[in-house]
Protein backbone atom coordinates (compact mmCIF):
# COMPACT_ATOMS: atom_id res chain seq x y z
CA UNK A 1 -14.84 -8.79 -53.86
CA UNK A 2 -11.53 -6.92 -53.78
CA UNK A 3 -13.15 -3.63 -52.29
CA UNK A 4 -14.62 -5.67 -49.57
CA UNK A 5 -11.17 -7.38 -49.01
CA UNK A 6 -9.56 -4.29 -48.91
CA UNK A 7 -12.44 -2.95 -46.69
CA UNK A 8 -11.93 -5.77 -43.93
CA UNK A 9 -7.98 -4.84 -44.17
CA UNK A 10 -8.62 -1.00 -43.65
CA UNK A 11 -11.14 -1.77 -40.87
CA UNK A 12 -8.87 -4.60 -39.26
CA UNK A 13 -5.84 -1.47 -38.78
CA UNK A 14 -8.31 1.41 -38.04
CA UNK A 15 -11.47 0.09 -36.37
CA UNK A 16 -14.44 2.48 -37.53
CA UNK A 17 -15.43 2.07 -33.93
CA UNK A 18 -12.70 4.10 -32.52
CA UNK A 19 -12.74 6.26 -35.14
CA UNK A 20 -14.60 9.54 -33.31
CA UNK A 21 -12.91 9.47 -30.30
CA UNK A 22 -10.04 9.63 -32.21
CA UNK A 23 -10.46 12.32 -34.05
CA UNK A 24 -12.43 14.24 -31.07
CA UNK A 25 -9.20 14.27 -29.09
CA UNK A 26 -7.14 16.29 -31.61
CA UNK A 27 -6.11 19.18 -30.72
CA UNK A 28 -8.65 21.79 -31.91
CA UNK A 29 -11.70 19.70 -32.37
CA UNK A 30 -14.96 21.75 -32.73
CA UNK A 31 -18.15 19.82 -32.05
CA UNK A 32 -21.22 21.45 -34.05
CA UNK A 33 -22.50 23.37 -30.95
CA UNK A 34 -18.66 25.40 -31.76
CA UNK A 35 -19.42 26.04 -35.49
CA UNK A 36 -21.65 28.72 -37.31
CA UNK A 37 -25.45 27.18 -38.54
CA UNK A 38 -23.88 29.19 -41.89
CA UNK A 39 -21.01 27.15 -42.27
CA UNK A 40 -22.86 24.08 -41.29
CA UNK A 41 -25.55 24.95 -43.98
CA UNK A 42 -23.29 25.49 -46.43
CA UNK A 43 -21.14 22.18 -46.30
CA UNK A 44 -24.34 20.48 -46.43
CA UNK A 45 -26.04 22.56 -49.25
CA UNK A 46 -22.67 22.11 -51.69
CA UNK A 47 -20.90 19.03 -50.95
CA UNK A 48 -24.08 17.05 -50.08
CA UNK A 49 -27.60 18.47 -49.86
CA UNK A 50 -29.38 15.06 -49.04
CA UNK A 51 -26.78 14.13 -45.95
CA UNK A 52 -30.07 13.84 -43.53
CA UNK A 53 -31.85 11.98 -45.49
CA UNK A 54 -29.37 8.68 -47.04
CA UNK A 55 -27.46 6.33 -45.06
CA UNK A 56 -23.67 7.18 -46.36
CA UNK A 57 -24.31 6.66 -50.12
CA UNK A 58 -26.41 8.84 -52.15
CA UNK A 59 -27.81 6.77 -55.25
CA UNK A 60 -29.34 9.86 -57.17
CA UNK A 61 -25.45 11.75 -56.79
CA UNK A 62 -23.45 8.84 -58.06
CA UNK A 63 -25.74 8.24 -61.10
CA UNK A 64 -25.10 12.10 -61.82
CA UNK A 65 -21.74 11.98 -61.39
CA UNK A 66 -21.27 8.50 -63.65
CA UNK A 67 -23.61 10.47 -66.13
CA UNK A 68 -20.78 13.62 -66.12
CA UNK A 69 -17.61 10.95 -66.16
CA UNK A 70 -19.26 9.18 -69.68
CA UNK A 71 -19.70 12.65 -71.07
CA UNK A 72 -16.08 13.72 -70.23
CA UNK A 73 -14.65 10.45 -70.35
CA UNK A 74 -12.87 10.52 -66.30
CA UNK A 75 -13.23 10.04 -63.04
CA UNK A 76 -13.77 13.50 -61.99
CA UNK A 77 -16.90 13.47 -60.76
CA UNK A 78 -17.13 11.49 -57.51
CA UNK A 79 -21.04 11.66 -56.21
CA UNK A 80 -19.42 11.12 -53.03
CA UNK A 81 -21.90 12.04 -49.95
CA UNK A 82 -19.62 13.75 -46.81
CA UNK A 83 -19.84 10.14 -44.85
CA UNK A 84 -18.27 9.00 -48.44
CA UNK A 85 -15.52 11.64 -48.23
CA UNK A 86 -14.60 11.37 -44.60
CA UNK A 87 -13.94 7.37 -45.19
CA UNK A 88 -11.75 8.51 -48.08
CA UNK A 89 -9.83 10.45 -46.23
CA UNK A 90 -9.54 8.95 -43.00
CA UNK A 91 -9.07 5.25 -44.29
CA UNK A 92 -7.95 5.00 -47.86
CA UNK A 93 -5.57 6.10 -50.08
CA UNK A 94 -7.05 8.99 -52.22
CA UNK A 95 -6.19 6.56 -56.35
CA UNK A 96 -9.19 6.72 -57.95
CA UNK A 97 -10.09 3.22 -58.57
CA UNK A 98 -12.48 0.78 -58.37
CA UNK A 99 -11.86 -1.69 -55.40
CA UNK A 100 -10.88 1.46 -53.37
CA UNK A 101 -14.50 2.66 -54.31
CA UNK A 102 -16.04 0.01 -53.33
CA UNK A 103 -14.51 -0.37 -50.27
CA UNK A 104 -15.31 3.50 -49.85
CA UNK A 105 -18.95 2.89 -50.12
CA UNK A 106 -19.18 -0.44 -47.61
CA UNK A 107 -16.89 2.07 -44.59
CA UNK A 108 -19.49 4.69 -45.07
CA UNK A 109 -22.60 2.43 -44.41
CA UNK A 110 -20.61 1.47 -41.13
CA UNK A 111 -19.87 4.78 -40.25
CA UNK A 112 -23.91 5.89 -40.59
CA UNK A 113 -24.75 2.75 -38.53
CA UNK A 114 -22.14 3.37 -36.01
CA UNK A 115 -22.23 7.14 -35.59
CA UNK A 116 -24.69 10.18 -35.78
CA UNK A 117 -24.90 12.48 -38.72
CA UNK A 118 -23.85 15.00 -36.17
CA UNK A 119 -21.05 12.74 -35.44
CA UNK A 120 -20.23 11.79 -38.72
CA UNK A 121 -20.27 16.10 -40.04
CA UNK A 122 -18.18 16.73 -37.02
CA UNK A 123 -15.38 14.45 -38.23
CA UNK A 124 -15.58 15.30 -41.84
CA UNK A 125 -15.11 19.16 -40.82
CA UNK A 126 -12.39 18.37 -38.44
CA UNK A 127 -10.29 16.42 -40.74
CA UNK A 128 -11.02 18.08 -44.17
CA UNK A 129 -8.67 19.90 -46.51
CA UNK A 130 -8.95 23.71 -46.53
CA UNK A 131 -5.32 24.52 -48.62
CA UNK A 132 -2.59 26.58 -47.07
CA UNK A 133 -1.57 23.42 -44.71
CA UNK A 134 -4.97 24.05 -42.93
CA UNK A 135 -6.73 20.10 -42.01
CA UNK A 136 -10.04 20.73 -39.68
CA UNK A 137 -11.80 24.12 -39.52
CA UNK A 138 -10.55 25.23 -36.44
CA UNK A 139 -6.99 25.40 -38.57
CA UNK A 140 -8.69 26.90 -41.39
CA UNK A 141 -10.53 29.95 -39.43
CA UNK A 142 -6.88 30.33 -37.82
CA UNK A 143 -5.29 30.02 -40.96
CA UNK A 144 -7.52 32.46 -43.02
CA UNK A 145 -9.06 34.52 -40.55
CA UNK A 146 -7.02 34.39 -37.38
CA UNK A 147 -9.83 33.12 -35.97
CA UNK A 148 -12.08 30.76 -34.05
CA UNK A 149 -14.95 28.76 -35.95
CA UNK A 150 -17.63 30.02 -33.55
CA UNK A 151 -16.39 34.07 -34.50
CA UNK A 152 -16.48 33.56 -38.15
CA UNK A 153 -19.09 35.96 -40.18
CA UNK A 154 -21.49 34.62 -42.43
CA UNK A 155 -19.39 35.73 -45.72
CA UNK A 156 -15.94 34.04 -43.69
CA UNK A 157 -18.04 30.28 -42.98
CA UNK A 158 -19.39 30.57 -46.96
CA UNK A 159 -16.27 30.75 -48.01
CA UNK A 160 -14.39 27.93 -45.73
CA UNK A 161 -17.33 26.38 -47.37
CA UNK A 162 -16.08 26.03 -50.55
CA UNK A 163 -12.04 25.40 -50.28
CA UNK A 164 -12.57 21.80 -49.80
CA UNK A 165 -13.85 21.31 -53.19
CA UNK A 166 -10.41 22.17 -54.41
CA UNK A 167 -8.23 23.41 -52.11
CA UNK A 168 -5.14 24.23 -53.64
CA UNK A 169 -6.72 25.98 -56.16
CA UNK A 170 -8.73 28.19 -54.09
CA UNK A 171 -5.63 28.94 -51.79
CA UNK A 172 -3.77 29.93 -54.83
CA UNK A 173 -6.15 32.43 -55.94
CA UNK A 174 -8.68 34.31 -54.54
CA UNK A 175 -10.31 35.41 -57.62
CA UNK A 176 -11.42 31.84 -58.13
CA UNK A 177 -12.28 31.64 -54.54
CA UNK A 178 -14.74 33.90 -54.63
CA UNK A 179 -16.37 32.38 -57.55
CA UNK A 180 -16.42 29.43 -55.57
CA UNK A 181 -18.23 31.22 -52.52
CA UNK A 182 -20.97 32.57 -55.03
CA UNK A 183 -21.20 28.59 -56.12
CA UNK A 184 -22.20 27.32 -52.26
CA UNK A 185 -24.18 30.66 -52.04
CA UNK A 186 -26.58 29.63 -54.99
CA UNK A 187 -26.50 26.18 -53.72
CA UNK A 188 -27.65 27.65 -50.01
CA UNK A 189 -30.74 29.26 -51.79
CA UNK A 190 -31.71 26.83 -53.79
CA UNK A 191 -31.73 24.32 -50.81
CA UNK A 192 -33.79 27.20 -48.75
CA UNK A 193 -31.20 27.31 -45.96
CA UNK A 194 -30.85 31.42 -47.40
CA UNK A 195 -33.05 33.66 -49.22
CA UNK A 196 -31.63 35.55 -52.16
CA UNK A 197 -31.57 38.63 -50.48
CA UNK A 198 -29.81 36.66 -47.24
CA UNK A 199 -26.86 35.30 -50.33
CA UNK A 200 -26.88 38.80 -51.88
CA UNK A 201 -25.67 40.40 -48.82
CA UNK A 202 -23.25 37.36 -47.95
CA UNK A 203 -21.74 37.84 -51.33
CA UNK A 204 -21.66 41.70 -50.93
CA UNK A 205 -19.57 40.79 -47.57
CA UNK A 206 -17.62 38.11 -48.99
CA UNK A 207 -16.33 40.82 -52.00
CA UNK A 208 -14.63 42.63 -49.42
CA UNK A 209 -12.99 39.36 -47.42
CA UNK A 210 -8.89 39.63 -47.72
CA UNK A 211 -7.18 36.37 -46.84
């Protein structure tokens, strides 16, 4: 009852309706037809490998993740699908508590009946956290590469990849960075977007990026 009252209040001030062609006239907006199928591939493949298939929850993830949070005692784990994660950051607070949850969950079943998935990935890369002061991938391919999103190599769009996961982190060190990047890459093959030989010479490439 309180997440859908604090729903209706988030949805009253920022109407989910509005909500792409708000973002899509930022400045630096990049529709999918601007990004790599790599970098696409490899969003989907480590933040949320059944985003096709649910409709903004993803039942099999949050059990997982509630499984890990009883084991470690927290709320680390979220099981959030990218729908999930774009509501979170575009219309709540990021606490970590129930009602906010909640509410989470009922904004991404409007966003999936209101909006393509291509819609809905467009927003979440647009508006997601690389690190480094870098929100939407056109700032992060700037920021890291000095680049656009469409110019980025295979080994540069696995690696934007992963940031969002923890951003800070990543930004801080590229040792742990890199770890991350071999994290989407196994993720990539065992989804069959890559091969292993395809991830063996991303990795190979993504050894020598400098950022």
């Amino acid at each position: 009852m309180q997440g859908w009252r604090l729903y209706r209040a988030t949805a009253a001030q920022k109407p989910i309706a509005g909500l792409y062609d708000e973002i899509s006239s930022r400045p630096g907006f990049a529709s999918c037809d601007q990004l790599p199928q790599t970098y696409i591939d490899a969003v989907i493949s480590v933040e949320d490998s059944r985003f096709e298939r649910h409709h903004g929850i993803d039942p099999a993830a949050i059990v997982r993740a509630l499984w890990a949070d009883l084991r470690t005692r927290s709320l680390a784990e979220g099981g959030s699908t990218l729908t999930q994660q774009l509501a979170k950051n575009e219309l709540f607070t990021q606490d970590k508590h129930l009602a906010r949850k909640a509410a989470e969950m009922l904004a991404a079943f409007d966003l999936e009946k209101a909006y393509s998935k291509q819609q809905i990935f467009e927003m979440y890369a647009n508006t997601i956290y690389f690190g480094n002061g870098c929100y939407g991938i056109t700032q992060a391919a700037e920021g890291y590469f000095g680049k656009e999103p469409a110019q980025l190599t295979d080994a540069e769009a696995v690696f934007l990849a992963g940031l969002p996961n923890a951003p800070s982190l990543y930004a801080s060190s590229p040792e742990l960075a890199l770890k991350r990047t071999q994290t989407v890459l196994k993720r990539m093959v065992k989804c069959r977007v890559l091969t292993q030989m395809q991830a063996d010479a991303i990795a190979e490439e993504a050894a020598g990026l400098t950022v």
